[in-house]
PDB file of N, CA and C in Angstrom:
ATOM      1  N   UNK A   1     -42.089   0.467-113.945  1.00  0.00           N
ATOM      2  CA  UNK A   1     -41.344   1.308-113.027  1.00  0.00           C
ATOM      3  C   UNK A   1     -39.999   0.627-112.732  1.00  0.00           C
ATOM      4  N   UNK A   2     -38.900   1.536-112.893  1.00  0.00           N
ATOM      5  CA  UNK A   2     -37.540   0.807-113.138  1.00  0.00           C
ATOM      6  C   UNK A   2     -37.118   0.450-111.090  1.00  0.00           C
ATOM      7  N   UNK A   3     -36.307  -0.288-111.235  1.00  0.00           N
ATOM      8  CA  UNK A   3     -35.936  -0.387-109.719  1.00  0.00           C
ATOM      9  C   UNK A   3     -34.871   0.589-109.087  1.00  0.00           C
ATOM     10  N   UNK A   4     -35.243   1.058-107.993  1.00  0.00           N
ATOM     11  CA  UNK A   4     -33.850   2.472-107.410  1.00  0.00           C
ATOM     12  C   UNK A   4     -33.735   1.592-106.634  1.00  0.00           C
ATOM     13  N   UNK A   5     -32.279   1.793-106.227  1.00  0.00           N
ATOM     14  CA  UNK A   5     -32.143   0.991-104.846  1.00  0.00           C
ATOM     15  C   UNK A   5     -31.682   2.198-103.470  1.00  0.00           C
ATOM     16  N   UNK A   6     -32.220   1.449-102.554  1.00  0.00           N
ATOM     17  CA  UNK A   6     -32.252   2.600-101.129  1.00  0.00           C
ATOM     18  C   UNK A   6     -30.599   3.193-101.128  1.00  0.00           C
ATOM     19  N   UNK A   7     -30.944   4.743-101.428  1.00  0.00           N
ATOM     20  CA  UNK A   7     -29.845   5.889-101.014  1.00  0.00           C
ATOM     21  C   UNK A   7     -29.922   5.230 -99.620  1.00  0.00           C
ATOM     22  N   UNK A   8     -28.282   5.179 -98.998  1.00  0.00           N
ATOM     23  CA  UNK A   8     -27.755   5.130 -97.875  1.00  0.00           C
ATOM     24  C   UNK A   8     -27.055   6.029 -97.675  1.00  0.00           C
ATOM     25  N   UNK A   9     -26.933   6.801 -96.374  1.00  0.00           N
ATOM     26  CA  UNK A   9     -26.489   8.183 -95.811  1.00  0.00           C
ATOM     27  C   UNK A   9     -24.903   7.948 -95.710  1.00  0.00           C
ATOM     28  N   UNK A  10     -24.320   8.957 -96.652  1.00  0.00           N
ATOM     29  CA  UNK A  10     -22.467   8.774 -96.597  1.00  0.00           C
ATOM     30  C   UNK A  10     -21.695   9.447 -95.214  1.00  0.00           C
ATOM     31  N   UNK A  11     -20.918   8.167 -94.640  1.00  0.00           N
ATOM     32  CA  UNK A  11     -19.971   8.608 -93.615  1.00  0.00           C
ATOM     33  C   UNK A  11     -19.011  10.059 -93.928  1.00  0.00           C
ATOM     34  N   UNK A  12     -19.619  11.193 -93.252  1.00  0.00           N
ATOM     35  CA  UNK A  12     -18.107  12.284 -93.136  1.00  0.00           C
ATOM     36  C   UNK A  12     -16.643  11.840 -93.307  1.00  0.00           C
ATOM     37  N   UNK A  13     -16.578  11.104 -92.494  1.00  0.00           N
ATOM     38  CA  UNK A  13     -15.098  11.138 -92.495  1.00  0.00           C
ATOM     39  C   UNK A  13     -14.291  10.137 -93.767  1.00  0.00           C
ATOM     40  N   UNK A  14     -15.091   9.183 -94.451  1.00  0.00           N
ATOM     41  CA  UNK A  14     -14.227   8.610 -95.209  1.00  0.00           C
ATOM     42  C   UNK A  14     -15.747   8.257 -96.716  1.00  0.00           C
ATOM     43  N   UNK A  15     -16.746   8.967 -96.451  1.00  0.00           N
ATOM     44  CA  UNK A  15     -17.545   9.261 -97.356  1.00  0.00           C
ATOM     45  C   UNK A  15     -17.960   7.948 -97.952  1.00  0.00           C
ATOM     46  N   UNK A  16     -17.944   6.587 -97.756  1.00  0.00           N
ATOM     47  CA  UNK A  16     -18.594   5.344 -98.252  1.00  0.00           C
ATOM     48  C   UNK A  16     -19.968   5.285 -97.018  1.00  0.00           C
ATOM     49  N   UNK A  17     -20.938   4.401 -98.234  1.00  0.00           N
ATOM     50  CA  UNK A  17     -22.021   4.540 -97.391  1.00  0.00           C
ATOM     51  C   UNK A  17     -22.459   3.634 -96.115  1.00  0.00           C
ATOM     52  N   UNK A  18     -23.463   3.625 -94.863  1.00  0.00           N
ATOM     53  CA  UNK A  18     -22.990   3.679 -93.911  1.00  0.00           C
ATOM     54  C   UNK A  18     -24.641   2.951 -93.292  1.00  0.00           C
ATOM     55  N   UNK A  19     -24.290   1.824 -93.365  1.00  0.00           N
ATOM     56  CA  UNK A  19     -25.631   0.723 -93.301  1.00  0.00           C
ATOM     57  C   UNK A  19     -26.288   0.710 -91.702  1.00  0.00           C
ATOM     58  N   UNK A  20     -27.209   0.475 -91.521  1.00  0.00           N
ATOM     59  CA  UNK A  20     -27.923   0.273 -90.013  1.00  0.00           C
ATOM     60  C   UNK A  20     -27.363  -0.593 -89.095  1.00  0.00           C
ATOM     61  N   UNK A  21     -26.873  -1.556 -89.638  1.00  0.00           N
ATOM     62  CA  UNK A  21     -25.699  -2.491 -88.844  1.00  0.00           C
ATOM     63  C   UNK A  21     -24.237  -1.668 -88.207  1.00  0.00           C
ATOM     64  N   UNK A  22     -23.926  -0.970 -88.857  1.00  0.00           N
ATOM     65  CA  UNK A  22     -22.323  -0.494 -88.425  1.00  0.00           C
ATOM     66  C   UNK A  22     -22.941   1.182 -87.803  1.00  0.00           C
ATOM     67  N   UNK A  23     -23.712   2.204 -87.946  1.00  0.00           N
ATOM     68  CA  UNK A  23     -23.562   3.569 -87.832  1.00  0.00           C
ATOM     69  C   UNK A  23     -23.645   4.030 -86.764  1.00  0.00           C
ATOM     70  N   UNK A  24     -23.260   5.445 -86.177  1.00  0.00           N
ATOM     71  CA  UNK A  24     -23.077   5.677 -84.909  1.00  0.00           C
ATOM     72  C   UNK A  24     -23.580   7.298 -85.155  1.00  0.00           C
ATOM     73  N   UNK A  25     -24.245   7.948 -84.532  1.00  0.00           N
ATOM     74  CA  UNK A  25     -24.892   8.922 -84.750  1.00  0.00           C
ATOM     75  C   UNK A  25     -24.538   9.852 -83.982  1.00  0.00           C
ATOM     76  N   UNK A  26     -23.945  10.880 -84.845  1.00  0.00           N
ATOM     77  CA  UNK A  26     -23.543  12.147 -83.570  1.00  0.00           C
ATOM     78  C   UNK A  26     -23.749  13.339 -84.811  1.00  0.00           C
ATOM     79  N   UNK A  27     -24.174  14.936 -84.061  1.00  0.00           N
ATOM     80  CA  UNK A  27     -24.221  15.638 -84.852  1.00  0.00           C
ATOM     81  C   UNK A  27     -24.883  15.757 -86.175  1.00  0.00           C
ATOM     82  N   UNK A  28     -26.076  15.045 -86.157  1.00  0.00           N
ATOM     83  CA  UNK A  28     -26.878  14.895 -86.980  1.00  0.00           C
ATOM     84  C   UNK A  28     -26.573  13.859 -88.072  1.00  0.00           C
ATOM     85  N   UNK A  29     -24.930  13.867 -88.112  1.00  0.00           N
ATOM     86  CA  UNK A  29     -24.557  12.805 -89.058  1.00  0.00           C
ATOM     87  C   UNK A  29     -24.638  11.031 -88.657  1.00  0.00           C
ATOM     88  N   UNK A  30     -24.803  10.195 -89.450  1.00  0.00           N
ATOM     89  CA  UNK A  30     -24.182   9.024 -89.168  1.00  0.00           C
ATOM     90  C   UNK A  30     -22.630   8.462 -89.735  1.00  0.00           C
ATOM     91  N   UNK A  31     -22.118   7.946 -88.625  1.00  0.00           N
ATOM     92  CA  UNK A  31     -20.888   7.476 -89.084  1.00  0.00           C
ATOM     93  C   UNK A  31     -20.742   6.115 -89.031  1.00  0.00           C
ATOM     94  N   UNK A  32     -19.384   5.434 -89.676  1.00  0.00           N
ATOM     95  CA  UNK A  32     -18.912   4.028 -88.943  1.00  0.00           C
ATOM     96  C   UNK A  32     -18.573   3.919 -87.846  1.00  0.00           C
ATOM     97  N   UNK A  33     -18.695   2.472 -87.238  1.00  0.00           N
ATOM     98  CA  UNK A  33     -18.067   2.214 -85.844  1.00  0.00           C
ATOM     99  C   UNK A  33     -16.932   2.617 -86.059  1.00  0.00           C
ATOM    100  N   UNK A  34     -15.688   2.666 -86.449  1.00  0.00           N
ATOM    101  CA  UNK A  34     -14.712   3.009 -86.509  1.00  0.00           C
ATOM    102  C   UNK A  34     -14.117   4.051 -87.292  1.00  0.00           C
ATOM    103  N   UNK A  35     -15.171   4.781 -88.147  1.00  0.00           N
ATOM    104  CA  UNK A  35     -14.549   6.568 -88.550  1.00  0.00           C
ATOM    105  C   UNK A  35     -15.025   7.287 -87.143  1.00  0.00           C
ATOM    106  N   UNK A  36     -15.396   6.296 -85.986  1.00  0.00           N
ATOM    107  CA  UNK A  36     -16.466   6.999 -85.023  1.00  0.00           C
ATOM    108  C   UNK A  36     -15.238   6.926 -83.532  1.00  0.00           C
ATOM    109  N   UNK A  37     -13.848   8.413 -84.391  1.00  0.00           N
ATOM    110  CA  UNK A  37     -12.827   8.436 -83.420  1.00  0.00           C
ATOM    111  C   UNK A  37     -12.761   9.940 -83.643  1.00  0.00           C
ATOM    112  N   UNK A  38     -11.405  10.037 -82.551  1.00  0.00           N
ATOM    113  CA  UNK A  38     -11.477  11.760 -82.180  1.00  0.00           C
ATOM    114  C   UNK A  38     -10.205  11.662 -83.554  1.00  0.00           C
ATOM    115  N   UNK A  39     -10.918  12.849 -84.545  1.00  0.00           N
ATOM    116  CA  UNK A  39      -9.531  13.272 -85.394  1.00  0.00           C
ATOM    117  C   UNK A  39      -8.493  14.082 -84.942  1.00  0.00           C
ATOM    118  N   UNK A  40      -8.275  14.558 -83.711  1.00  0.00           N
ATOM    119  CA  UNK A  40      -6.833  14.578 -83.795  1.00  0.00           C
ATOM    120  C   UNK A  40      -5.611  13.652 -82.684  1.00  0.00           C
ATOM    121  N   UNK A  41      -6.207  13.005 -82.004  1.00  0.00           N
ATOM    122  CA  UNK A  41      -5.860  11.874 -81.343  1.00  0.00           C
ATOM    123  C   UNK A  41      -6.205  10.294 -81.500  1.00  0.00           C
ATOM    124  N   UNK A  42      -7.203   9.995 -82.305  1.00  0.00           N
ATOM    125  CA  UNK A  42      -7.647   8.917 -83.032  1.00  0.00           C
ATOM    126  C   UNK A  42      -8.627   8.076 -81.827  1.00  0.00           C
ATOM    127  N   UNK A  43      -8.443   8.911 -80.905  1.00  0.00           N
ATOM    128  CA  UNK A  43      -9.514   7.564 -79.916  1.00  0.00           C
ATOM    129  C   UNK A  43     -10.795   7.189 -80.089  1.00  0.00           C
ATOM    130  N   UNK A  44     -10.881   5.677 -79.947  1.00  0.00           N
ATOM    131  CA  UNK A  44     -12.528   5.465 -80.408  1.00  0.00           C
ATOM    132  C   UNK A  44     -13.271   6.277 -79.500  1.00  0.00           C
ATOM    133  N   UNK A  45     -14.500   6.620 -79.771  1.00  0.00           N
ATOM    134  CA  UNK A  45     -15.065   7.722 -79.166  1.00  0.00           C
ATOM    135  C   UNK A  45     -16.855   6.705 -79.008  1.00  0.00           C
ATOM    136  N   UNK A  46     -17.447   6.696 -77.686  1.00  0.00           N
ATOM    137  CA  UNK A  46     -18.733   6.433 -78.324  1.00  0.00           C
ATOM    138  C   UNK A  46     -20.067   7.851 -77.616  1.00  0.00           C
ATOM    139  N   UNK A  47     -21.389   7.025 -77.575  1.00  0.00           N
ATOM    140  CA  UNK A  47     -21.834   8.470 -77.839  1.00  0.00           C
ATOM    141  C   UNK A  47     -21.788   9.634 -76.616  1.00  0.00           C
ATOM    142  N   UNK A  48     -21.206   8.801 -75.280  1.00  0.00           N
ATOM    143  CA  UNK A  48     -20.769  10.058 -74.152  1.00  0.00           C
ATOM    144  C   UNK A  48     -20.010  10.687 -74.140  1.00  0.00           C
ATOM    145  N   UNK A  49     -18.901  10.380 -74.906  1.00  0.00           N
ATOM    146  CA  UNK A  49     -17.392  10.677 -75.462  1.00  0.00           C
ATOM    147  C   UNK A  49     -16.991  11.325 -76.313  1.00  0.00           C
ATOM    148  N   UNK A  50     -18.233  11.638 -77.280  1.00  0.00           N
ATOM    149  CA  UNK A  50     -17.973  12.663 -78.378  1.00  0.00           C
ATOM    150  C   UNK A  50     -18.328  14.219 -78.428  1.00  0.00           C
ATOM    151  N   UNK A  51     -17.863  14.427 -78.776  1.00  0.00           N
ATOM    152  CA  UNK A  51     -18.381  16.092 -79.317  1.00  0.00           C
ATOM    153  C   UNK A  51     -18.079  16.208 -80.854  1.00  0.00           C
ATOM    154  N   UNK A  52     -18.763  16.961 -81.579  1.00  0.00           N
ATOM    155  CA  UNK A  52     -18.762  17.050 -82.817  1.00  0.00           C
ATOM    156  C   UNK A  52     -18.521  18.731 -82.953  1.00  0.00           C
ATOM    157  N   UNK A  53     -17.935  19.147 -84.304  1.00  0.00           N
ATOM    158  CA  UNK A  53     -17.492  20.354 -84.646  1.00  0.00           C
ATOM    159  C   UNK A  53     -17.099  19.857 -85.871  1.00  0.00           C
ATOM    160  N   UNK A  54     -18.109  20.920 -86.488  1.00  0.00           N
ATOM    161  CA  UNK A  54     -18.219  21.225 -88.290  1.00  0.00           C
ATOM    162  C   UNK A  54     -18.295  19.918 -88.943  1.00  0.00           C
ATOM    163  N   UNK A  55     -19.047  18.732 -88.603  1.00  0.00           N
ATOM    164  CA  UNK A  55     -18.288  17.268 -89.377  1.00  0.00           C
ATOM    165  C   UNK A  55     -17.319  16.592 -88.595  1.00  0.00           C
ATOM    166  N   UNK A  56     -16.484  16.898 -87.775  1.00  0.00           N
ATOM    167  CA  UNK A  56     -15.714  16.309 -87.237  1.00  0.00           C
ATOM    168  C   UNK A  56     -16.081  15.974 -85.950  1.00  0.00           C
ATOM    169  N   UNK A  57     -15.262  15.033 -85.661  1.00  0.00           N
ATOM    170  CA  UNK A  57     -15.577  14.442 -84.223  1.00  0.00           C
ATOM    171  C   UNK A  57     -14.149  14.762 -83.099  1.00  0.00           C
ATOM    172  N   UNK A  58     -14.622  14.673 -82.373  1.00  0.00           N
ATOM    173  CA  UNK A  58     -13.357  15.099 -80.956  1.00  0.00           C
ATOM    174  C   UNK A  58     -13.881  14.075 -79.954  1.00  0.00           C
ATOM    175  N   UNK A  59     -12.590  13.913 -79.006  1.00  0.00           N
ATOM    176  CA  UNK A  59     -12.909  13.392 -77.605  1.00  0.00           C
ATOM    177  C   UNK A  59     -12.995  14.748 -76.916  1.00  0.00           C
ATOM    178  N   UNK A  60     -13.168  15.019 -75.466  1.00  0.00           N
ATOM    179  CA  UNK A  60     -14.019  15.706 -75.002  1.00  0.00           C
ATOM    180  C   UNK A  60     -12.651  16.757 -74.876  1.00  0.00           C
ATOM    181  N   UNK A  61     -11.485  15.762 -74.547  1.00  0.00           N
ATOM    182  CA  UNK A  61      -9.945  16.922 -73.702  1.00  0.00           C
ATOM    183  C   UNK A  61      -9.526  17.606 -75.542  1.00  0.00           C
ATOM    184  N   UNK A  62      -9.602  16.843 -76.279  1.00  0.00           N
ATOM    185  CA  UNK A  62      -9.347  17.489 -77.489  1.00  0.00           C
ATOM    186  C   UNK A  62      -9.725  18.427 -77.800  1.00  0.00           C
ATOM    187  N   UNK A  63     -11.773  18.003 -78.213  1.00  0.00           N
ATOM    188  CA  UNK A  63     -12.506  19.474 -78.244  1.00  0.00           C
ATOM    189  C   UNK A  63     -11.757  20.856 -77.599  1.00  0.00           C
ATOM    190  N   UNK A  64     -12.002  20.397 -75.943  1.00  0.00           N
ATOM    191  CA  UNK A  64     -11.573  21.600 -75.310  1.00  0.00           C
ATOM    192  C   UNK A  64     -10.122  22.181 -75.288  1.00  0.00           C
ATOM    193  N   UNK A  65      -9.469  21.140 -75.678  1.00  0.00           N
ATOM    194  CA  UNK A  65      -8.198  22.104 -76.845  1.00  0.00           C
ATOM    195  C   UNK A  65      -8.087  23.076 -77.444  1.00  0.00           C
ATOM    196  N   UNK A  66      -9.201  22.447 -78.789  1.00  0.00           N
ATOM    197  CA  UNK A  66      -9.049  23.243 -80.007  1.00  0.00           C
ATOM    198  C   UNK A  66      -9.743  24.463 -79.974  1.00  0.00           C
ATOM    199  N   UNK A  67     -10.943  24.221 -79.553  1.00  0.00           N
ATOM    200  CA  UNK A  67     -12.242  24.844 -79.416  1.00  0.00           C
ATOM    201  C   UNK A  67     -12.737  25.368 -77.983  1.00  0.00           C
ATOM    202  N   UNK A  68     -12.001  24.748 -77.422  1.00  0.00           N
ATOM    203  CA  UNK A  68     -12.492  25.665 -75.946  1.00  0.00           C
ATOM    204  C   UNK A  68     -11.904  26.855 -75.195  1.00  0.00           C
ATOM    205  N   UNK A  69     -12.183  27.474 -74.320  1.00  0.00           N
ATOM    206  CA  UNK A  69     -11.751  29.204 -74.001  1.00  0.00           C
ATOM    207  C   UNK A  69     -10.089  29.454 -73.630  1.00  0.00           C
ATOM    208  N   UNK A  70      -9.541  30.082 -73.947  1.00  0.00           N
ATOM    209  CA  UNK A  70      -7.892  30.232 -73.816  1.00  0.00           C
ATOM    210  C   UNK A  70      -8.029  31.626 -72.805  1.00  0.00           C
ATOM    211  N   UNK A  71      -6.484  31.739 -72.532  1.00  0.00           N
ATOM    212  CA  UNK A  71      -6.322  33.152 -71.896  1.00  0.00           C
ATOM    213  C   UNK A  71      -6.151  32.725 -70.330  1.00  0.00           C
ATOM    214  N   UNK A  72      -6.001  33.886 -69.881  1.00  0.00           N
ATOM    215  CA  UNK A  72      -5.483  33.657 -68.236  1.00  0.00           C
ATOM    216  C   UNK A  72      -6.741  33.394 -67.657  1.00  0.00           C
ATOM    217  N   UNK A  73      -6.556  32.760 -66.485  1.00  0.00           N
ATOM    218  CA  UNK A  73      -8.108  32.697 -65.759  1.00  0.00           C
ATOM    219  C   UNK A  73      -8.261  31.267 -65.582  1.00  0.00           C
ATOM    220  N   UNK A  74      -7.901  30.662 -66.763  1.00  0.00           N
ATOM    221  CA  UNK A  74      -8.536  29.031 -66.250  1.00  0.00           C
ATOM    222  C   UNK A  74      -7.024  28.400 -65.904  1.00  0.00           C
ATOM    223  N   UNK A  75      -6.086  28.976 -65.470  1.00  0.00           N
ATOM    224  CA  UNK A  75      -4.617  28.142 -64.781  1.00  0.00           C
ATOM    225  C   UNK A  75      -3.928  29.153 -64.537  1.00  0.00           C
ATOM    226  N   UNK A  76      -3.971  29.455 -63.254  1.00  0.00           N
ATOM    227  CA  UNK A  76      -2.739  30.846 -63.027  1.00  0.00           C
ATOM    228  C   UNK A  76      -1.860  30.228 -61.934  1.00  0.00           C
ATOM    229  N   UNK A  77      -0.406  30.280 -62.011  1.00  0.00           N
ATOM    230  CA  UNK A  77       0.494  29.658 -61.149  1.00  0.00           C
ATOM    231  C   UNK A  77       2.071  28.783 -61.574  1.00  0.00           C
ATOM    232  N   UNK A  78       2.596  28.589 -61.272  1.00  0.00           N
ATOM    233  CA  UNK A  78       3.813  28.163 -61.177  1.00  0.00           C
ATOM    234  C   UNK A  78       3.615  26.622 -62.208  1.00  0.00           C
ATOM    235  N   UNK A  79       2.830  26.236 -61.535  1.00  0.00           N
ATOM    236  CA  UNK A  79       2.030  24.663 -62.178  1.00  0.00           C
ATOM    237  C   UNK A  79       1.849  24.862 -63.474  1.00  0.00           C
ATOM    238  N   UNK A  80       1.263  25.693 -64.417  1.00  0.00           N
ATOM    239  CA  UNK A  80       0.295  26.021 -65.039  1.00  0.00           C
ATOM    240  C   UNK A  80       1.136  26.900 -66.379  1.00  0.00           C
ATOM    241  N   UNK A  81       2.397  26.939 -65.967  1.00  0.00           N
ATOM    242  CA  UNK A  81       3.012  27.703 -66.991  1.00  0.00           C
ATOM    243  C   UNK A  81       3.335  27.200 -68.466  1.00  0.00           C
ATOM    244  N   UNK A  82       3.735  27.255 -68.889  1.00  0.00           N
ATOM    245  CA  UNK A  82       3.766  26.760 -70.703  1.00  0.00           C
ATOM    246  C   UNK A  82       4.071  27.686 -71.710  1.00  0.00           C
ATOM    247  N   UNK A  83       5.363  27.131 -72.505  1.00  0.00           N
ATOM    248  CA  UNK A  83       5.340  27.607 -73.828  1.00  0.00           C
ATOM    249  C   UNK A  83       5.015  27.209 -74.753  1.00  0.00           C
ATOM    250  N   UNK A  84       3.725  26.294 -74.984  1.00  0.00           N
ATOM    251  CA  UNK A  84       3.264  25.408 -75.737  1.00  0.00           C
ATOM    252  C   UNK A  84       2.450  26.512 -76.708  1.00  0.00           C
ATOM    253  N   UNK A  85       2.376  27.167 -78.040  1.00  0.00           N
ATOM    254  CA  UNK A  85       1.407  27.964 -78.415  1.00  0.00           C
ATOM    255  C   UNK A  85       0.313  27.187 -79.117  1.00  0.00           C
ATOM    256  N   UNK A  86       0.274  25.632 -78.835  1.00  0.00           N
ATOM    257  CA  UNK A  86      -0.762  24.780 -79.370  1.00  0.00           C
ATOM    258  C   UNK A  86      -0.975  24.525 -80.592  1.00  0.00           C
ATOM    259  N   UNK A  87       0.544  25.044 -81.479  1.00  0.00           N
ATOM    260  CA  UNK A  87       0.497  25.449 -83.373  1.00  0.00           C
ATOM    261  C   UNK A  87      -0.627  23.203 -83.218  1.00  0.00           C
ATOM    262  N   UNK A  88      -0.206  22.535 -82.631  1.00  0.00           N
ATOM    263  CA  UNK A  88      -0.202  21.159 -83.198  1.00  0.00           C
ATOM    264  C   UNK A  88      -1.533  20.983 -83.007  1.00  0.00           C
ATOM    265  N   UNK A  89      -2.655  21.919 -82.196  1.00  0.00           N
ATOM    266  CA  UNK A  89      -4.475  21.794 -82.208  1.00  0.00           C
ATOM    267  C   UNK A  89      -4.576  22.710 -83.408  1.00  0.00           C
ATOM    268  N   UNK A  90      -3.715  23.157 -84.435  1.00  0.00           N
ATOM    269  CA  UNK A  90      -4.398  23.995 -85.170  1.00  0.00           C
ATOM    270  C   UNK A  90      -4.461  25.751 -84.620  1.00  0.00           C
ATOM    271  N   UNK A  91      -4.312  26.130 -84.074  1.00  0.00           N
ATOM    272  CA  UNK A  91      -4.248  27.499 -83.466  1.00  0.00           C
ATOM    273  C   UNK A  91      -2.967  27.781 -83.931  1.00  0.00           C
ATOM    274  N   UNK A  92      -3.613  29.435 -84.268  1.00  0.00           N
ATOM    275  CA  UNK A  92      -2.418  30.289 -84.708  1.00  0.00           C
ATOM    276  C   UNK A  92      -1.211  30.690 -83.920  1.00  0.00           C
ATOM    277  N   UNK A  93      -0.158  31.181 -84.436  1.00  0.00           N
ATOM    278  CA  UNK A  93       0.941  31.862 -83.851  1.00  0.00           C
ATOM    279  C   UNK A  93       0.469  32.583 -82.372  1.00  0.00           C
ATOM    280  N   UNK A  94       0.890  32.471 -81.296  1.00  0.00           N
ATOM    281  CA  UNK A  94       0.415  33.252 -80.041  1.00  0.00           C
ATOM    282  C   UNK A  94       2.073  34.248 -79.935  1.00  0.00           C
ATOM    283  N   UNK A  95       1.841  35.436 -80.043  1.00  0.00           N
ATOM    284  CA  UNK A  95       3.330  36.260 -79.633  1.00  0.00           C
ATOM    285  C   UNK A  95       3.308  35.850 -77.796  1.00  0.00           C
ATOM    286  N   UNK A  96       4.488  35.058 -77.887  1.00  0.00           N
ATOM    287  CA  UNK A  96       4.759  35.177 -76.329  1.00  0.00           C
ATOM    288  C   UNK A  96       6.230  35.485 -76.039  1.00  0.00           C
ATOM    289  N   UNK A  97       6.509  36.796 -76.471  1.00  0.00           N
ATOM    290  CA  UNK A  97       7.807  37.278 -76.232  1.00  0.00           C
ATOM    291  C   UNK A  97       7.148  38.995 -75.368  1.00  0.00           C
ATOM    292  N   UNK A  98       6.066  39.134 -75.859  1.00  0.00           N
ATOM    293  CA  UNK A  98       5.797  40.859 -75.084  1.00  0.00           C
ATOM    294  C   UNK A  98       5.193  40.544 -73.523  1.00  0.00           C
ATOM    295  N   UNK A  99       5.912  41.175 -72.608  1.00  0.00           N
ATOM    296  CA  UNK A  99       5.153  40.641 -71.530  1.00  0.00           C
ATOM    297  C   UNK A  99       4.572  42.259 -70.929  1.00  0.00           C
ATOM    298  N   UNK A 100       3.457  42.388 -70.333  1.00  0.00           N
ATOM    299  CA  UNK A 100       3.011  43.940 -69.896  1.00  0.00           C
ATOM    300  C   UNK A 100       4.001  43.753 -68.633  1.00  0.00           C
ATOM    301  N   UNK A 101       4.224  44.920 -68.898  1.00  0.00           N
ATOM    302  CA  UNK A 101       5.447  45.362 -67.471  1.00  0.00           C
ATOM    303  C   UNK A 101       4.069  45.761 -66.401  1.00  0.00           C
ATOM    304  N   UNK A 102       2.799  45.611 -66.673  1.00  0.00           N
ATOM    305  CA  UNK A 102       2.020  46.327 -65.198  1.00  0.00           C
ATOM    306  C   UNK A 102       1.732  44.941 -64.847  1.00  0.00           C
ATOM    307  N   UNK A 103       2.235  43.753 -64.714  1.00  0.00           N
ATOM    308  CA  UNK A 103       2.126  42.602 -64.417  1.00  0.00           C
ATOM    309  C   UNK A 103       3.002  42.191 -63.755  1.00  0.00           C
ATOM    310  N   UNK A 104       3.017  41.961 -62.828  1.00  0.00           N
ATOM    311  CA  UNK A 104       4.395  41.664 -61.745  1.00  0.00           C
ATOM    312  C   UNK A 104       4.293  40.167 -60.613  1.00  0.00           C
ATOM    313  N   UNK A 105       5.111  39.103 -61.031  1.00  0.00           N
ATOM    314  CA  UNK A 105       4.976  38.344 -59.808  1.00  0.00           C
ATOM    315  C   UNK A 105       5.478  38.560 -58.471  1.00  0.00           C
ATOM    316  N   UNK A 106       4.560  38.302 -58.043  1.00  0.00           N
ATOM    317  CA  UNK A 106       4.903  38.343 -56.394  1.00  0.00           C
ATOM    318  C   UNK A 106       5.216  37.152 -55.490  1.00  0.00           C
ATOM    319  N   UNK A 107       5.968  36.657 -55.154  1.00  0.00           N
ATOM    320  CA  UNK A 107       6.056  35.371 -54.264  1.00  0.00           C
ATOM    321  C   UNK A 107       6.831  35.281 -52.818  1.00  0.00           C
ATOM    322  N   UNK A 108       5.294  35.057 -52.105  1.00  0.00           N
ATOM    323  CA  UNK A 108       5.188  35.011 -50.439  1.00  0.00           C
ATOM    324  C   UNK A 108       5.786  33.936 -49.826  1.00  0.00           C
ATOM    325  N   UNK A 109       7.028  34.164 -48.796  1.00  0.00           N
ATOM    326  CA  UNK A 109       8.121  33.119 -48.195  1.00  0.00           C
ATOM    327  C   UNK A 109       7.325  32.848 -46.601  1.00  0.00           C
TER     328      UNK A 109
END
């Protein structure tokens, strides 16, 4: 009987394999201590800190960037305004030139 040697489970993010000494487990996958960061801000992430999506890893303000609920409701106010359409999380074109005319600010002196 010829010798196999033990399949080790390949890191997502940079696909070399990924020994019991170094791996960090999120999302069913194991990773390295250090592929074990948010991809679009790079912060090391450990396992309270992560969220995972499709293979990838996020810190928590990232996730809820990319992936979490948009639209009016969660910031309404003066504070809260922005022409940011987020093209740099990956999100599409937002038209913010049409505004509904049945929308009117009001501001109490």
């Amino acid at each position: 009987m010829p010798f196999k040697p033990v399949e080790h489970p390949k890191c997502p993010k940079c696909g070399k394999s990924v020994y019991a000494a170094e791996e960090m487990v999120a999302g069913g996958y194991k990773w390295h201590k250090f592929c074990f960061k948010c991809t679009m801000c790079n912060k090391l992430l450990d396992s309270m800190t992560c969220c995972e999506h499709a293979a990838e890893l996020y810190c928590r303000q990232c996730h809820c960037r990319r992936w979490g609920p948009k639209g009016i409701g969660f910031g309404i106010g003066g504070g809260t305004l922005t022409m940011d359409t987020g093209e740099q999380f990956g999100n599409k074109e937002v038209d913010m030139t049409s505004v509904d005319s049945r929308f009117v600010l009001c501001v109490l002196y």
